[in-house]
Protein backbone atom coordinates (compact mmCIF):
# COMPACT_ATOMS: atom_id res chain seq x y z
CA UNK A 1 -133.63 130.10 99.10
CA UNK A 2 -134.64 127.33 96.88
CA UNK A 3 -131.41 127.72 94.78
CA UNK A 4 -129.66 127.93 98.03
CA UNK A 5 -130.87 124.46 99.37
CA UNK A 6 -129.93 122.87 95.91
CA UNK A 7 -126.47 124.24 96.16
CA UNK A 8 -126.45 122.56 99.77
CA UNK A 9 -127.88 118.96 97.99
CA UNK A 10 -125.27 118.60 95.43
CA UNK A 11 -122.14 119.40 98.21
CA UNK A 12 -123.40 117.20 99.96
CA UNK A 13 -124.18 114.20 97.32
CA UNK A 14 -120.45 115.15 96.01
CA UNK A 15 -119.31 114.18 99.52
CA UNK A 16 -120.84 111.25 100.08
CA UNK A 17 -119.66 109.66 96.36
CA UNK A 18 -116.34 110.85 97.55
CA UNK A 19 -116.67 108.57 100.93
CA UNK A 20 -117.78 105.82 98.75
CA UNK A 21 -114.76 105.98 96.10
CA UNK A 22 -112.62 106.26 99.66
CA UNK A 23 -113.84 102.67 101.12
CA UNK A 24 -114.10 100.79 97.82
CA UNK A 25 -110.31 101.72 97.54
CA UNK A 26 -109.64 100.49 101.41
CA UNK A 27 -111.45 97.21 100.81
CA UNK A 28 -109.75 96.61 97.62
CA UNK A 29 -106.63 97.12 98.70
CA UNK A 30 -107.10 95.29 102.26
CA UNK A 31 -108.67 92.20 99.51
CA UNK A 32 -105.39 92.10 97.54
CA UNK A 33 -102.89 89.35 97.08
CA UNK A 34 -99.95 89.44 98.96
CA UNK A 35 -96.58 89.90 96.75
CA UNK A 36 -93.98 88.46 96.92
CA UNK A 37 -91.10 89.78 98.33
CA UNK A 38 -86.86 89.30 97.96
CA UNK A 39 -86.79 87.69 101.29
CA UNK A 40 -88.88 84.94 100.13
CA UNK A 41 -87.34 83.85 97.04
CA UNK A 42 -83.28 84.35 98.41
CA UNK A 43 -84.74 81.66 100.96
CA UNK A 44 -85.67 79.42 97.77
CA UNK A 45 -83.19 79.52 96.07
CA UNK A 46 -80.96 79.15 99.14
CA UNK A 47 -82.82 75.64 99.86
CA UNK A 48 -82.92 74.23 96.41
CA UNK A 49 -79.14 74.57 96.47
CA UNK A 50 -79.03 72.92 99.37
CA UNK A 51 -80.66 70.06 98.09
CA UNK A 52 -78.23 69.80 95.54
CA UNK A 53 -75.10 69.57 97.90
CA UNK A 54 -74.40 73.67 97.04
CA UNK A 55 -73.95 76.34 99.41
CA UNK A 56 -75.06 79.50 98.34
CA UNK A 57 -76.45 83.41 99.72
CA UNK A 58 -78.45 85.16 96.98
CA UNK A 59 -77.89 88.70 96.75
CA UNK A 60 -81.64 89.80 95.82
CA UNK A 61 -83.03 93.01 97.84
CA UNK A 62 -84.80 91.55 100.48
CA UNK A 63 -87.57 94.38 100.29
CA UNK A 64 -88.38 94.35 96.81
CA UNK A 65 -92.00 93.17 96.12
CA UNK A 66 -93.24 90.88 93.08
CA UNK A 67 -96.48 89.60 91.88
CA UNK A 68 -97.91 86.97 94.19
CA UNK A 69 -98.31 83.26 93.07
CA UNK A 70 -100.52 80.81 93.02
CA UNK A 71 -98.76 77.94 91.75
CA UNK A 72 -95.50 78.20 93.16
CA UNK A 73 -91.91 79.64 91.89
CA UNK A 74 -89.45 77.20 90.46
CA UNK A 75 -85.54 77.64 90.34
CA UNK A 76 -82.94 76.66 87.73
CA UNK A 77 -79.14 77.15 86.86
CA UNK A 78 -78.57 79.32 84.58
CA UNK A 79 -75.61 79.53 81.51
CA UNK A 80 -74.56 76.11 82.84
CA UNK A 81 -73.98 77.08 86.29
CA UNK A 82 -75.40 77.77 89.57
CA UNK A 83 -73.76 81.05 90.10
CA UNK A 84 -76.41 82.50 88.58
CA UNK A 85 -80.20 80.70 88.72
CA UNK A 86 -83.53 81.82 87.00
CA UNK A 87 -86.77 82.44 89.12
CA UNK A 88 -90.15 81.67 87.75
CA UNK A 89 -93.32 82.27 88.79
CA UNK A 90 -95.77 78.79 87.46
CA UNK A 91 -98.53 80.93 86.88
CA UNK A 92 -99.13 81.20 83.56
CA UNK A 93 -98.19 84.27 81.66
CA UNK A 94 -96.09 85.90 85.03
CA UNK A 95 -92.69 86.63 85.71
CA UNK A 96 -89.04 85.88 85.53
CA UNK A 97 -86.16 86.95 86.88
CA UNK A 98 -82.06 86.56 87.34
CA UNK A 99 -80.89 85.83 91.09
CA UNK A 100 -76.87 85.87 91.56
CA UNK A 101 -76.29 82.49 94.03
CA UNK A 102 -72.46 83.69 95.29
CA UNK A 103 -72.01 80.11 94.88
CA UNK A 104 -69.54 78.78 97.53
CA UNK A 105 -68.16 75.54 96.00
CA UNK A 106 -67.03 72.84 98.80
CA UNK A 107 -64.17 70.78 97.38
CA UNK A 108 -63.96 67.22 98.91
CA UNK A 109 -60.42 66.09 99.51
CA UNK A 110 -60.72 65.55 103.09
CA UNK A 111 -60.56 61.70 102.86
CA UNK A 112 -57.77 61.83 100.23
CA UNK A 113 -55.82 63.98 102.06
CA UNK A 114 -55.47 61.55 105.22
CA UNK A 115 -55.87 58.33 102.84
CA UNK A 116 -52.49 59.23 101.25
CA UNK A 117 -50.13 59.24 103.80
CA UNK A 118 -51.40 55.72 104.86
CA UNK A 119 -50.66 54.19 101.52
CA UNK A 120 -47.22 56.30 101.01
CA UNK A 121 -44.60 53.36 101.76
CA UNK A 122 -41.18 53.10 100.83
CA UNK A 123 -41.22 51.89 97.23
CA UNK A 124 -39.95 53.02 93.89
CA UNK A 125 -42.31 52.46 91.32
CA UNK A 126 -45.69 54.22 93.59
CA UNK A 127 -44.40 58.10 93.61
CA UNK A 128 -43.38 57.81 89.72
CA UNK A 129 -47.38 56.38 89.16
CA UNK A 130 -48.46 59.28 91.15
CA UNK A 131 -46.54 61.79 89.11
CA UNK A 132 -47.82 59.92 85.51
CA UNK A 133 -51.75 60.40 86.66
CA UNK A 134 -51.23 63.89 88.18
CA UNK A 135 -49.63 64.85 84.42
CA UNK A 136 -52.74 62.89 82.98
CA UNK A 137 -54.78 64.81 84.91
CA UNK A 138 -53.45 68.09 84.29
CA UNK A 139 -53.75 67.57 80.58
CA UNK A 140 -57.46 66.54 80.63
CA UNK A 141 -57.86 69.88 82.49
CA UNK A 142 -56.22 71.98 79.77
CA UNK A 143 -58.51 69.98 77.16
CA UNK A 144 -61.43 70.41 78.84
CA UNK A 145 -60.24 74.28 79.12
CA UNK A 146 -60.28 74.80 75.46
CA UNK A 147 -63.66 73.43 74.84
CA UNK A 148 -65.32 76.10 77.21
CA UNK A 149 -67.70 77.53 75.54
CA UNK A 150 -68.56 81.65 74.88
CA UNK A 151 -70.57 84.07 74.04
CA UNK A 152 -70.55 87.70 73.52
CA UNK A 153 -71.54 90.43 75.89
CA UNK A 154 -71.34 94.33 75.97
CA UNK A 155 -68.45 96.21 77.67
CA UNK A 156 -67.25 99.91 77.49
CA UNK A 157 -65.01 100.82 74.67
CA UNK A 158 -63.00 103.47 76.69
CA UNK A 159 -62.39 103.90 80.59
CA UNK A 160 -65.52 105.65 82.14
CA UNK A 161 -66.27 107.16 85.70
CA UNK A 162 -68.99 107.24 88.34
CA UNK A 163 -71.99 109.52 87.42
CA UNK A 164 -70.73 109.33 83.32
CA UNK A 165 -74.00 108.60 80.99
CA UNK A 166 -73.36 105.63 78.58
CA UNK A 167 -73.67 106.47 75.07
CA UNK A 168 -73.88 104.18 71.82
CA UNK A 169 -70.52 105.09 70.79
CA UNK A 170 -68.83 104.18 74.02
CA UNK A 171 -70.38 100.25 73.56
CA UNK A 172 -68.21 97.70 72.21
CA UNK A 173 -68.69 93.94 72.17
CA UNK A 174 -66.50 91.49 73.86
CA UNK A 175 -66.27 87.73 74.19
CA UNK A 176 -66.23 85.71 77.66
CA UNK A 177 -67.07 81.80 78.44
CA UNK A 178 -70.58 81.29 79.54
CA UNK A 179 -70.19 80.22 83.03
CA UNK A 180 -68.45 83.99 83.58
CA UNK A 181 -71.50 85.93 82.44
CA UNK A 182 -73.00 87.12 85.52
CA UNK A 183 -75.41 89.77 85.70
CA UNK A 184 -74.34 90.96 82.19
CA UNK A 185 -76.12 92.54 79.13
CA UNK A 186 -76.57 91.46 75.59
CA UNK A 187 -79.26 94.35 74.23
CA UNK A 188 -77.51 97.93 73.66
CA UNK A 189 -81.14 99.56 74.48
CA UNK A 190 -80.92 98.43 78.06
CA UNK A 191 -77.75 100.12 78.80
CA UNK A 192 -78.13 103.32 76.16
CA UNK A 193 -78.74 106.32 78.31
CA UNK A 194 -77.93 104.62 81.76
CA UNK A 195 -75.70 106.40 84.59
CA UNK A 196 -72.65 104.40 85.75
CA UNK A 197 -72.55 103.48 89.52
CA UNK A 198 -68.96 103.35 89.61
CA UNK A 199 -66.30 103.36 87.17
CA UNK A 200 -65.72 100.58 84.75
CA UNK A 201 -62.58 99.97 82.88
CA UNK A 202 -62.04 99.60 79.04
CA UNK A 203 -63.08 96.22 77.52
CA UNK A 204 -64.61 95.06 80.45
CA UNK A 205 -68.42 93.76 80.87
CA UNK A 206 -70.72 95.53 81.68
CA UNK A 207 -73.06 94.41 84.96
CA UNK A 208 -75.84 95.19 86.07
CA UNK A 209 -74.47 96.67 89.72
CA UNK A 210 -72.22 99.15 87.69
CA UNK A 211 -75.34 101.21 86.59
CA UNK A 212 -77.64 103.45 88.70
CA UNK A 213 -81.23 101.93 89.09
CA UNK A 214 -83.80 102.25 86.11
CA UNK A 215 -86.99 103.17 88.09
CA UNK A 216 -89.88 103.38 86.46
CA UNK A 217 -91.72 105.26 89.29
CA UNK A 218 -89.19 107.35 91.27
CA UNK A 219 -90.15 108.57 94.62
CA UNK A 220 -92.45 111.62 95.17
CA UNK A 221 -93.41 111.49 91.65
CA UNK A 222 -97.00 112.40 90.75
CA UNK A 223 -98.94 109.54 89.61
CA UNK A 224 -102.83 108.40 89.29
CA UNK A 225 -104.40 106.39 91.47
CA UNK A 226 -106.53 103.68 89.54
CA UNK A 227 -109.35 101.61 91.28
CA UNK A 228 -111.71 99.46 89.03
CA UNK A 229 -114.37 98.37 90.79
CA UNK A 230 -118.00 97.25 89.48
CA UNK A 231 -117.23 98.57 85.46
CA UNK A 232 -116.65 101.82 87.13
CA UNK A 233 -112.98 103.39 86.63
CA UNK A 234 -112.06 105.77 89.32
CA UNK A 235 -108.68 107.88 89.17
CA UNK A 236 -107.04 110.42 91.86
CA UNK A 237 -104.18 112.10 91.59
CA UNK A 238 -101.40 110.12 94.03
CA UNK A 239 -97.61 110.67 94.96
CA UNK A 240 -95.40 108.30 94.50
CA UNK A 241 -93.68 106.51 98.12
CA UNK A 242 -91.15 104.86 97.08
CA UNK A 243 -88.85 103.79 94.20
CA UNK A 244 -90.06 100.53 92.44
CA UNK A 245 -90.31 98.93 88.38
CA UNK A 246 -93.06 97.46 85.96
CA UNK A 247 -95.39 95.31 88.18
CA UNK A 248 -94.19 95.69 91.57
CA UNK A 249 -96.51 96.93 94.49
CA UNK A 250 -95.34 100.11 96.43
CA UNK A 251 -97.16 102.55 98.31
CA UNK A 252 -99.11 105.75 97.41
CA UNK A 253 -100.38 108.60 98.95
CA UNK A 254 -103.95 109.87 97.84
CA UNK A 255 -103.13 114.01 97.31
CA UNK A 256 -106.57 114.78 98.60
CA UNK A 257 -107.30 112.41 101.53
CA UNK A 258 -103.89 111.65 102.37
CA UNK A 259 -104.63 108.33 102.42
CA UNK A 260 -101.62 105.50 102.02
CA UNK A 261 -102.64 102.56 100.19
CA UNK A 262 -100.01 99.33 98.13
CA UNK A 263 -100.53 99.64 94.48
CA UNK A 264 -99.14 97.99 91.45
CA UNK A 265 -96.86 100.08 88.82
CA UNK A 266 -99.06 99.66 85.69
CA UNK A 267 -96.53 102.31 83.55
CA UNK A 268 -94.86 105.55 83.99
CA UNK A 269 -97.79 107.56 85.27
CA UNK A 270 -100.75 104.37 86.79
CA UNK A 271 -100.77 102.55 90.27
CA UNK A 272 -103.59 100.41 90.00
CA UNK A 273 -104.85 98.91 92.90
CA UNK A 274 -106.25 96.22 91.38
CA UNK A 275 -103.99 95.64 87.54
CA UNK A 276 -104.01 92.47 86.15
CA UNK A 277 -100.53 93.18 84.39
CA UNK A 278 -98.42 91.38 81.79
CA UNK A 279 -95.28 89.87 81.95
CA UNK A 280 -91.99 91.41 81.48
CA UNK A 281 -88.65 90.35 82.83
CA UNK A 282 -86.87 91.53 85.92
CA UNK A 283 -82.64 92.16 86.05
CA UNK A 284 -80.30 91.52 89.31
């Protein structure tokens, strides 16, 4: 009977800890900063060009989820150009990323356009003055043309299709002026072992939205839950939500309770729901 009752004591004291590990990891989570998410910086980096007389629409997922900030993002051109801009969090030691602008350049000839007709009058020497600057012109275009300068990129060395896995010996490197490397790749590791997205001809570069997402964490994958709370460590076994890379919040399911909760991607196997992670930077 004794024996019996003990049994009873320790269920019992198991349960409870459980309940307790249950609402430390609801009021951390609840107490967590709010990432940021795609919407939020497209909307920066739509405004800053704005300021600047561009017109832009970023193409950044509007759902994907970043590491909140307390002192603010900033926005600059990248490569010379604002077709492609870099996004940093001010924080220090936190993240960067690539944003493609789809810069929309406005070319202002409006007032020329209805200026010349006005100042068009019969005379002889005017069109010929015309024709001298326009040839001026046009040669101080090809100049500046030549002195573009360019840098070298990956492509494929043969024609490849949809769903083919890139291999070292199908990398080649090409040359291209800076202000036409867009979402490109310098590093043969980043592309080694990558599935195309669609096919890509022979000798041309290689961008990022030819190749099938790198996930870190793939949905439904088995993972462990990590909550740090007080010097205490606890872990559950979790499944995976939703697709997501190094740092970003997505949500997990506790196995045993069921439970959904955000958590950040601390590697291949953690969601913490508390990490303090390190940098590392993010590719359009």
């Amino acid at each position: 009977m004794i024996r019996f009752i003990s049994l009873a004591a320790r269920l019992r004291f198991g349960l409870f800890a459980v309940l307790l590990c249950l609402a430390g990891i609801k009021q951390v989570s609840a107490s967590a900063p709010t990432p940021i998410i795609g919407a939020d910086i497209n909307k920066l980096v739509a405004e800053t060009m704005l300021a600047k007389g561009l017109n832009g629409a970023p193409r950044l997922s509007k759902s994907r989820k970043f590491l909140a900030c307390k002192n603010g993002m900033s926005v600059e051109p990248m490569f010379g150009t604002w077709k492609t801009v870099k996004v940093s969090c001010n924080d220090e030691g936190s993240w960067t990323l690539m944003v493609r602008t789809n810069l929309k350049t406005k070319v202002k000839t409006t007032k020329k356009a209805k200026g010349m007709p006005m100042k068009s009058t019969v005379g002889s020497r005017k069109p010929k003055v015309k024709a001298k600057k326009s040839v001026e012109a046009s040669a101080k275009v090809v100049k500046r043309q030549k002195q573009i300068e360019t840098m070298s990129i990956l492509a494929l060395g043969r024609s490849m299709s949809r769903g083919d896995v890139i291999m070292p010996r199908d990398i080649i490197t090409i040359t291209v002026p800076v202000n036409a490397a867009s979402g490109v790749f310098f590093n043969p590791e980043d592309i080694v072992g990558r599935k195309l997205k669609s096919s890509v001809t022979a000798k041309k570069p290689i961008q990022a939205r030819h190749l099938k997402p790198k996930w870190l964490v793939e949905e439904d994958d088995e993972v462990v839950i990590q909550n740090q709370a007080g010097g205490i460590s606890v872990n559950m076994v979790g499944l995976a939500l939703e697709n997501g890379q190094y740092g970003e919040w997505i949500k997990v399911q506790n196995v045993s309770s069921g439970i959904v909760i955000v958590g950040q991607i601390k590697n291949k196997k953690i969601i913490s729901t508390n990490a303090k992670i390190s940098p590392e930077r993010v590719v359009n």
